[in-house]
C-alpha atoms as a PDB file:
ATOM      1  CA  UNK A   1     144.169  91.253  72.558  1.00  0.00           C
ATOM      2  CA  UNK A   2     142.935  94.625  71.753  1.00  0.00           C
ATOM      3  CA  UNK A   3     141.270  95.010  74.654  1.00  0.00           C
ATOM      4  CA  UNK A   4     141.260  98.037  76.471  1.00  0.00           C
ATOM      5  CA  UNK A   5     142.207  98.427  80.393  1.00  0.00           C
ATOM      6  CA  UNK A   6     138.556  98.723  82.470  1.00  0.00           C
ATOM      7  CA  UNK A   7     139.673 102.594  83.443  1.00  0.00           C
ATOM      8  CA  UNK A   8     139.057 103.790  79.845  1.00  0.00           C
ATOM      9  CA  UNK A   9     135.632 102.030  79.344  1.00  0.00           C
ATOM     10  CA  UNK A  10     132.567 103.988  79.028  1.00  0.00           C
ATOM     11  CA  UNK A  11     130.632 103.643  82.419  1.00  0.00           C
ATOM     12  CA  UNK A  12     127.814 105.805  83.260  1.00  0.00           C
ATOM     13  CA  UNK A  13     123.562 105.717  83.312  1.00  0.00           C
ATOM     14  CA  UNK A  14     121.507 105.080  79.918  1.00  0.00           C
ATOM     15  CA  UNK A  15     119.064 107.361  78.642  1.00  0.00           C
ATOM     16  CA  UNK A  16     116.110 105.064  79.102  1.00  0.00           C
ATOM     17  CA  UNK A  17     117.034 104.313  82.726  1.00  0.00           C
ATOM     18  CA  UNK A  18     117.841 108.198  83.189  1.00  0.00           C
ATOM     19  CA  UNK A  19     114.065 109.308  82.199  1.00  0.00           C
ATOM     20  CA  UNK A  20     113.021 106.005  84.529  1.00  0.00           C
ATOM     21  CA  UNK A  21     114.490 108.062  87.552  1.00  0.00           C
ATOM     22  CA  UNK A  22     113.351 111.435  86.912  1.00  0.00           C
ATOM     23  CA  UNK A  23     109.559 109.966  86.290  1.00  0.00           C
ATOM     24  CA  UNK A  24     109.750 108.068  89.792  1.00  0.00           C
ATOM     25  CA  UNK A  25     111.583 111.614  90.697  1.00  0.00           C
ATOM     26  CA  UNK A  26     108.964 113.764  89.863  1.00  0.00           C
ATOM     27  CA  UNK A  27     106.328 111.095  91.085  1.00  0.00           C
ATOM     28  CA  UNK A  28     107.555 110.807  94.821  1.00  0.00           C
ATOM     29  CA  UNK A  29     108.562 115.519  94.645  1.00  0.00           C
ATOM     30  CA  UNK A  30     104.490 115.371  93.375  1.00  0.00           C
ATOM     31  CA  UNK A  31     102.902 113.234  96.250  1.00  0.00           C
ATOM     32  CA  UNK A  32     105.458 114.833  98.760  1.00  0.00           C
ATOM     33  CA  UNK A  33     104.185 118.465  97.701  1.00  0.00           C
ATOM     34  CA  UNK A  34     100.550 117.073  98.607  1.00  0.00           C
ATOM     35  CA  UNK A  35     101.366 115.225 101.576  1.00  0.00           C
ATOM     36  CA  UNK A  36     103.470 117.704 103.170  1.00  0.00           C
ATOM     37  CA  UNK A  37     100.197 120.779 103.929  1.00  0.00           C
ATOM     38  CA  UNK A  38      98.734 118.244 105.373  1.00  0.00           C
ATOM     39  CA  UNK A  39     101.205 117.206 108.027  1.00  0.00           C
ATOM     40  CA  UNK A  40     101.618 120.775 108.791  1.00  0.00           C
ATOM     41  CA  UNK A  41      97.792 121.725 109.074  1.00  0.00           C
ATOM     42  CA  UNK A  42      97.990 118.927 111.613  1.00  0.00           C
ATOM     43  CA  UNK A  43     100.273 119.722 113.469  1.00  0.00           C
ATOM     44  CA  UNK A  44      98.785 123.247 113.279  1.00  0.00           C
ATOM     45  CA  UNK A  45      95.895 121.368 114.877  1.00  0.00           C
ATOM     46  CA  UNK A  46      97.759 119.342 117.385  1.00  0.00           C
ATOM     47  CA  UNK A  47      98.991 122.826 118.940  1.00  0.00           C
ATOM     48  CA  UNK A  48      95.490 124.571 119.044  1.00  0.00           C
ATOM     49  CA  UNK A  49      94.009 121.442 120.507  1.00  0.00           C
ATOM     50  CA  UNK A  50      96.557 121.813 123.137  1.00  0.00           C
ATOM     51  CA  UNK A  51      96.349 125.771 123.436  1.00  0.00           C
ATOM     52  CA  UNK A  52      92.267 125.637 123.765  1.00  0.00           C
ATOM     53  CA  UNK A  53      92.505 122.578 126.273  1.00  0.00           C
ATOM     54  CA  UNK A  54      94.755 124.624 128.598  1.00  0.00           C
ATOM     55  CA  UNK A  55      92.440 128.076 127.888  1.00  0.00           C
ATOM     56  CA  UNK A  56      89.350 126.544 128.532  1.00  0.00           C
ATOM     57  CA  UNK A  57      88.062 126.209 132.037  1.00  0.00           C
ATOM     58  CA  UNK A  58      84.519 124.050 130.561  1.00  0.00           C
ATOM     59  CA  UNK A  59      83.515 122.401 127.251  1.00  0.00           C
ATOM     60  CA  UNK A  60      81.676 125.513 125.630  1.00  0.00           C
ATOM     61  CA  UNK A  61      85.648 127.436 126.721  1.00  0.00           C
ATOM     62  CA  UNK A  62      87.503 124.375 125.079  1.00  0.00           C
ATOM     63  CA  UNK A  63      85.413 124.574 121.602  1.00  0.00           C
ATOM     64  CA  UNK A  64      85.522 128.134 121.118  1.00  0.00           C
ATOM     65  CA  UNK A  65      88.758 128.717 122.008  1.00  0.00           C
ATOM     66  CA  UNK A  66      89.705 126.173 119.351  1.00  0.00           C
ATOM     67  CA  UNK A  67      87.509 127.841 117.036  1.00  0.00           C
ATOM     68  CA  UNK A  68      89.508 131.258 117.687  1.00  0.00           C
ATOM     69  CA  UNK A  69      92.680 129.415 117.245  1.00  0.00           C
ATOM     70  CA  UNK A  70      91.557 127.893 114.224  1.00  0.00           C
ATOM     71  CA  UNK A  71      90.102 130.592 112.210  1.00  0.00           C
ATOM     72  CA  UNK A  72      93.496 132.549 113.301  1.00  0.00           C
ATOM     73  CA  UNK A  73      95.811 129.342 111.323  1.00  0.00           C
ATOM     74  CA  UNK A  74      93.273 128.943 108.786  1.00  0.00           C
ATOM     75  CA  UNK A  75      92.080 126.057 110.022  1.00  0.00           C
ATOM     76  CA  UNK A  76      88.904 124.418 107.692  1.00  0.00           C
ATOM     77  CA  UNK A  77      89.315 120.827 108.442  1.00  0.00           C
ATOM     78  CA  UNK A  78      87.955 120.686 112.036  1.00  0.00           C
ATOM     79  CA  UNK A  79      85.603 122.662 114.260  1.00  0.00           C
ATOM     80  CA  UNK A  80      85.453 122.780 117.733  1.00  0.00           C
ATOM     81  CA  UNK A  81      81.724 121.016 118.253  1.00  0.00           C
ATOM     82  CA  UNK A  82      84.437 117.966 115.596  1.00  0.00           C
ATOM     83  CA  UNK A  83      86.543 117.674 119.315  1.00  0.00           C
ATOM     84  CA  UNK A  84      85.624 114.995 121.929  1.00  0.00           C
ATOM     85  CA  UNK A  85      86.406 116.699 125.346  1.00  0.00           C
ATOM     86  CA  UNK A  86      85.941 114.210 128.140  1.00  0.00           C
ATOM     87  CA  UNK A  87      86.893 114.965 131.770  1.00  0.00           C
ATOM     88  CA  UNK A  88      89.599 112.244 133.293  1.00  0.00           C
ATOM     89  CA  UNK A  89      91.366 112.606 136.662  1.00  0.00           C
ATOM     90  CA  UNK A  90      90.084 116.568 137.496  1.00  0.00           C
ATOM     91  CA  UNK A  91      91.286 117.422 133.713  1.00  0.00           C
ATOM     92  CA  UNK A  92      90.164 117.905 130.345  1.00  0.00           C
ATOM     93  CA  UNK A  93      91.369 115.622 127.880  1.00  0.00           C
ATOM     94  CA  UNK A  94      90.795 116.427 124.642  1.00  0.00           C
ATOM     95  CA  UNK A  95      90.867 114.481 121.463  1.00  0.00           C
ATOM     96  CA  UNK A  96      89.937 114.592 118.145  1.00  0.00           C
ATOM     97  CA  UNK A  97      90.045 112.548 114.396  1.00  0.00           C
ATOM     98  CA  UNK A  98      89.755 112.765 110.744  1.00  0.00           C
ATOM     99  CA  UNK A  99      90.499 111.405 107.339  1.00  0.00           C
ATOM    100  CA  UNK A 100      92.184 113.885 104.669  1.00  0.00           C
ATOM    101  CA  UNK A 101      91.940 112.565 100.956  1.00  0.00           C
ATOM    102  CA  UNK A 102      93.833 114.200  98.608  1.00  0.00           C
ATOM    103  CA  UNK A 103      93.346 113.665  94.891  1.00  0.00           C
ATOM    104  CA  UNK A 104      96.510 112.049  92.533  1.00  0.00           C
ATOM    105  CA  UNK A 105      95.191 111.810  89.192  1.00  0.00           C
ATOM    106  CA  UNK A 106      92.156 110.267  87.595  1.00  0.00           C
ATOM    107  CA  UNK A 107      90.330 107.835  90.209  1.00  0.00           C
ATOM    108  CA  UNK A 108      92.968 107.665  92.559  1.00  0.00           C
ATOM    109  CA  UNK A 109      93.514 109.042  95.807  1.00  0.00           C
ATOM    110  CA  UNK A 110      95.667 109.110  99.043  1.00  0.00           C
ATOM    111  CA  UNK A 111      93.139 109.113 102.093  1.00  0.00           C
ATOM    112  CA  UNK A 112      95.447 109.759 105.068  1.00  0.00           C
ATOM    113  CA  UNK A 113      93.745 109.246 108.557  1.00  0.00           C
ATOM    114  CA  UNK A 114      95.045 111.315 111.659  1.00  0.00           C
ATOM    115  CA  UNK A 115      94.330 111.590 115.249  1.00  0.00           C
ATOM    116  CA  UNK A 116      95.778 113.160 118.269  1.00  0.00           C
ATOM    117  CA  UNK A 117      94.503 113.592 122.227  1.00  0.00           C
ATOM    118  CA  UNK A 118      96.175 115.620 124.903  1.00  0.00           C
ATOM    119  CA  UNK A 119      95.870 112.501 127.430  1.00  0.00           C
ATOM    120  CA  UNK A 120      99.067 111.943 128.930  1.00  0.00           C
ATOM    121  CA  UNK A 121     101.227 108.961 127.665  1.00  0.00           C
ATOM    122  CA  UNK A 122     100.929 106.993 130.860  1.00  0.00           C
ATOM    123  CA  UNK A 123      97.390 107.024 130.534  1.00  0.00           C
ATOM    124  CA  UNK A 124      97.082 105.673 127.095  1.00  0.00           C
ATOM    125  CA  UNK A 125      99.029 102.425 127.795  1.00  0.00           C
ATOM    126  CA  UNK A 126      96.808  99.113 128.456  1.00  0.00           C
ATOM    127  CA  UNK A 127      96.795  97.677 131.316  1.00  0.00           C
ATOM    128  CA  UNK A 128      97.475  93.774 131.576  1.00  0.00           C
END
């Protein structure tokens, strides 16, 4: 009968379970902060693709106006000879892919894969 009513009762997080969430915490902020450059160099990538495509009147225009763009964002990943430039319809269509592998700790490693083209979206569908 000496119970006590359930708004007076200790409630809360224990100290095991607290360091639990800030290791997972601090896990998911670490692979984030290593993920993250590399969405931005390519999108950084996507745009010069995009820019060189529509400054380039031939392949040899195409590559080293990539190239310019590139060196300008600090591009390393790709060069412009890395681009397949195809002609399709009267138009340059440019695409391009590569794998990104970023080290975690020890042996392992996130290997991210990207790829982009400037080919419209009508184009890309298969047709039945």
């Amino acid at each position: 009968m000496n119970r006590q009513p359930s708004i007076f009762r200790q409630r809360g997080i224990s100290l095991t379970a607290l360091i639990f969430i800030l290791i997972v915490v601090a896990l998911i902020a670490m692979l984030g902060m290593k993920v993250v450059p590399t969405v931005i160099e390519y999108k950084a990538i996507s745009k010069a693709v995009v820019a060189a495509r529509d400054a380039g009147t031939s392949v040899r225009e195409i590559q080293l106006a990539f190239d310019k763009s590139a060196e300008a964002g600090y591009i390393d990943t790709l060069k412009g000879t890395d681009l397949e430039i195809t002609r399709v319809d009267n138009e340059f269509v440019v695409s391009f892919a590569y794998e990104k592998k970023i080290p975690l700790f020890g042996p392992a490693s996130l290997v991210i894969d990207y790829a982009g083209t400037t080919a419209k979206a009508a184009s890309r569908r298969v047709k039945d």
